[in-house]
Protein backbone atom coordinates (compact mmCIF):
# COMPACT_ATOMS: atom_id res chain seq x y z
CA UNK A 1 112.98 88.34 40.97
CA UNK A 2 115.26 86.09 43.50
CA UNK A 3 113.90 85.50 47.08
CA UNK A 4 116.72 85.39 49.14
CA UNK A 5 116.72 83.36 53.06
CA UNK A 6 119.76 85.12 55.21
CA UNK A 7 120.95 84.47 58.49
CA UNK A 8 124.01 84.22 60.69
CA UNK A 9 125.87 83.01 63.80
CA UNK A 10 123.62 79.67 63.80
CA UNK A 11 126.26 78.40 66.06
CA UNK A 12 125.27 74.78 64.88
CA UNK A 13 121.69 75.61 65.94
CA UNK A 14 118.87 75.80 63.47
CA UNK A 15 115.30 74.14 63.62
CA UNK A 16 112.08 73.80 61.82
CA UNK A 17 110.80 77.68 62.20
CA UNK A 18 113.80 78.70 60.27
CA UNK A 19 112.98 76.23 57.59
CA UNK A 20 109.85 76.95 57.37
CA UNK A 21 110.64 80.60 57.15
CA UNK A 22 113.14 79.60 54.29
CA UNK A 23 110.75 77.70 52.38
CA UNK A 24 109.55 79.82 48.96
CA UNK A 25 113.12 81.29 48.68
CA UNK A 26 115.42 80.59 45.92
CA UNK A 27 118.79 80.83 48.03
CA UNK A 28 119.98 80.37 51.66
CA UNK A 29 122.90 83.17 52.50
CA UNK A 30 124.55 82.40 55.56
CA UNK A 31 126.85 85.02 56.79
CA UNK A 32 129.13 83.00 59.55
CA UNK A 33 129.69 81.62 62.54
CA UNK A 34 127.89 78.41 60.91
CA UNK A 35 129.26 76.06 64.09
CA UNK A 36 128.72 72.80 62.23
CA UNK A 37 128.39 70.97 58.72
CA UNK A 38 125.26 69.59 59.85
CA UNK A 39 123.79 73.24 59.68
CA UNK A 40 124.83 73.37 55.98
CA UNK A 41 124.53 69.79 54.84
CA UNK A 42 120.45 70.54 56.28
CA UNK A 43 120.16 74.01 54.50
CA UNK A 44 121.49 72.51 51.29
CA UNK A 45 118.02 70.05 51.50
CA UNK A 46 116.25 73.06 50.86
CA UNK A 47 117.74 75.17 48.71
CA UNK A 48 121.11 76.54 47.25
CA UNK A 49 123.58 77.79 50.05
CA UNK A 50 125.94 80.78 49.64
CA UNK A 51 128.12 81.56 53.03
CA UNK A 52 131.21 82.54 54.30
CA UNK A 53 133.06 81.48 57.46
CA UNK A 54 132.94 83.05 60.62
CA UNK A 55 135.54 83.82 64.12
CA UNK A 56 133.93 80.57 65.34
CA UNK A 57 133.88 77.88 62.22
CA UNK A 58 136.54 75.33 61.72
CA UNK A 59 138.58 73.94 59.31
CA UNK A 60 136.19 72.04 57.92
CA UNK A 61 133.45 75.30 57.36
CA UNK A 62 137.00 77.02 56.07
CA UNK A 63 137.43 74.42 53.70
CA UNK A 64 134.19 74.81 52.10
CA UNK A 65 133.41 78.87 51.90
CA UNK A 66 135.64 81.39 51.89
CA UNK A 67 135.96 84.48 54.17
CA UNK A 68 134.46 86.91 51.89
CA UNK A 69 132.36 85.78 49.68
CA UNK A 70 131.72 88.63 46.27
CA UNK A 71 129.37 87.93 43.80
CA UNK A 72 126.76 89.14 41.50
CA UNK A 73 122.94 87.90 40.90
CA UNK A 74 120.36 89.47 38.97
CA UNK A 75 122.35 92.73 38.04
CA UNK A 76 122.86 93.25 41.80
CA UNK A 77 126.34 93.24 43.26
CA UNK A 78 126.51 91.54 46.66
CA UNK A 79 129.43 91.32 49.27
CA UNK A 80 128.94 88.54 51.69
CA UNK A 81 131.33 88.43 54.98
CA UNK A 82 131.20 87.80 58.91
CA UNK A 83 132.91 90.55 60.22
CA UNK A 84 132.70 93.68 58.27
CA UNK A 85 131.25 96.34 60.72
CA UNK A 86 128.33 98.80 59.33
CA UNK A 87 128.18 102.08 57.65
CA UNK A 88 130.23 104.36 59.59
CA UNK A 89 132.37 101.97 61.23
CA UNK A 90 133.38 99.24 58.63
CA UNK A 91 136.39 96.65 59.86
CA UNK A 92 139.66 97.81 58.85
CA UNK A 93 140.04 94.76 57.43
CA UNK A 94 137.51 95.30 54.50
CA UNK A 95 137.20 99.38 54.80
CA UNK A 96 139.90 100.07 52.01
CA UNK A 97 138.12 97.73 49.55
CA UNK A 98 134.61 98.83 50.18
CA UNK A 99 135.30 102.31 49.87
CA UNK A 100 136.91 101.49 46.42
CA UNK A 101 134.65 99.41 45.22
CA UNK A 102 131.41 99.16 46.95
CA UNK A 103 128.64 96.67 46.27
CA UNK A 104 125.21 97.29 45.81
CA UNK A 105 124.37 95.26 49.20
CA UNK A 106 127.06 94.73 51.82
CA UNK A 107 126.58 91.51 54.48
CA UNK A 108 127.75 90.98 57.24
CA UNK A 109 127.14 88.83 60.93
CA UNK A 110 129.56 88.81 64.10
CA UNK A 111 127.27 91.42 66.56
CA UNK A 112 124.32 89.18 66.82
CA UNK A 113 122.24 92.40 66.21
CA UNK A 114 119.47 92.93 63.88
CA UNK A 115 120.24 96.20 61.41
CA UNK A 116 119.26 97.07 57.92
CA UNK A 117 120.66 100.63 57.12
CA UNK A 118 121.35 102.16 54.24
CA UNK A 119 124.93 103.87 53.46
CA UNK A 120 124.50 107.47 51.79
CA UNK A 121 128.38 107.58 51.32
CA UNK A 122 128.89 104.27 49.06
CA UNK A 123 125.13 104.51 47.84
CA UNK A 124 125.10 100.59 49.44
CA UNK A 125 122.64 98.81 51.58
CA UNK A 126 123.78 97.32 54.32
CA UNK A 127 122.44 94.24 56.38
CA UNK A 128 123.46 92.27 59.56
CA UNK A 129 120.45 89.30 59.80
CA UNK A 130 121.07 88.76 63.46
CA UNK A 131 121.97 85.94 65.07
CA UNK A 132 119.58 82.70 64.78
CA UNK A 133 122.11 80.26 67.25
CA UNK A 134 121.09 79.81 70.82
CA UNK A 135 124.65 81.11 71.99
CA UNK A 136 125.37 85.14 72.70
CA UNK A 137 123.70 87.18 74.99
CA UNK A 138 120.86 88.09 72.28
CA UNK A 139 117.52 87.58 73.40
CA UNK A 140 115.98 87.14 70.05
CA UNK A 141 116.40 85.33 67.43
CA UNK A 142 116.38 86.31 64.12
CA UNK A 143 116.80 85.93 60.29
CA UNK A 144 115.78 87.61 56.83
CA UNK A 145 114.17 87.16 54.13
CA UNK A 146 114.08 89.92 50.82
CA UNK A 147 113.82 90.04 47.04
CA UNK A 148 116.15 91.16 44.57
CA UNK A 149 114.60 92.16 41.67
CA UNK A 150 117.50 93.96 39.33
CA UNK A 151 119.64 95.72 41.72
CA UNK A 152 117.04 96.52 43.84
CA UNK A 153 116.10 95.17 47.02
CA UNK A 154 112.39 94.75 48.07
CA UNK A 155 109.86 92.91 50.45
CA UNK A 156 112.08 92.57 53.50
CA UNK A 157 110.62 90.33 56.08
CA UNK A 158 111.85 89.21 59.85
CA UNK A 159 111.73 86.03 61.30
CA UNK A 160 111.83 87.00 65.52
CA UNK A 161 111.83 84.16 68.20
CA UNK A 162 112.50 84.84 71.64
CA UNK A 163 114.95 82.75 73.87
C-alpha cells in the first residue's frame, strides 16, 4: 500500500497544517499552479514530489515537471495534469488521449474545486484536490490524502481550512 498527499494551485502558499496533513504519506502529488520553488524545494523535506506545471508556473516550475505527468505505481496507472476538465467535459487538449487510453486515476487542478467522481465511460477515477493557495475566489482550502493499494484506491481523507 502507497499513501499518497495531493494538492493543487498552492499559488506559492503552503504552511504547517498541510505538512502536518502530509506527514505518514509516502509521496506528495502536486497537480499545478505550484507559484514558487520554495513550495517544492519545502515539500521535497518531507517526502518524494511528483507534479506537473500549471497556467500560472514559470519557467523555472516548467523546467523541472512537465505538463502531463503519466506514470504507473503499484499496478495502478495514474495521469497527473493541471488542466484536464472532469468526466463529461475533459479539455480538448487531453480528451483524444484519455478516451484512447485511459488511466486507472485521472488528476487534475485549475477550478479550485474539490471533486472526486468516478467515470463509468473510461472505468477511471477522477480527482481535482482543490485548491490549497490563498489566491481564487475559493473559500476553502483543501487537499487529499488516499491509498493505493494495487490499482485500487482506498481511505480518502480531506484536509478543509477556511479563508
Amino acid at each position: 500500500m502507497t499513501k499518497i498527499g495531493l494538492v493543487s494551485d498552492t499559488h506559492g502558499y503552503i504552511d504547517e497544517q498541510l505538512m502536518k496533513f502530509f506527514k505518514d504519506v509516502d509521496e506528495i502529488w502536486h497537480a499545478g499552479d505550484i507559484g514558487t520553488v520554495d513550495v517544492i524545494n519545502e515539500l521535497r523535506k518531507q517526502k518524494p514530489v511528483r507534479a506537473v506545471y500549471g497556467n500560472i508556473d514559470g519557467q523555472d516550475i516548467r523546467f523541472l515537471y512537465p505538463e502531463d505527468n503519466r506514470f504507473k505505481i503499484e499496478e495502478a496507472n495514474i495521469w497527473l495534469t493541471h488542466i484536464g476538465g472532469y468526466p463529461g467535459k475533459y479539455d480538448r487538449r487531453i480528451k483524444q488521449n484519455i478516451i484512447k487510453k485511459p488511466p486507472h486515476l485521472f488528476i487534475s487542478g485549475h477550478s479550485h474545486i474539490l471533486k472526486v467522481m468516478f467515470d463509468e465511460h473510461l472505468n477511471c477515477l477522477h480527482m481535482n484536490p482543490g485548491a490549497y493557495g490563498k489566491y481564487g475566489m475559493h473559500t476553502v482550502r483543501t487537499a487529499v490524502r488516499f491509498a493505493i493499494s494495487g490499482n485500487r484506491f482506498s481511505n480518502l481523507e480531506i484536509l478543509e481550512i477556511k479563508k
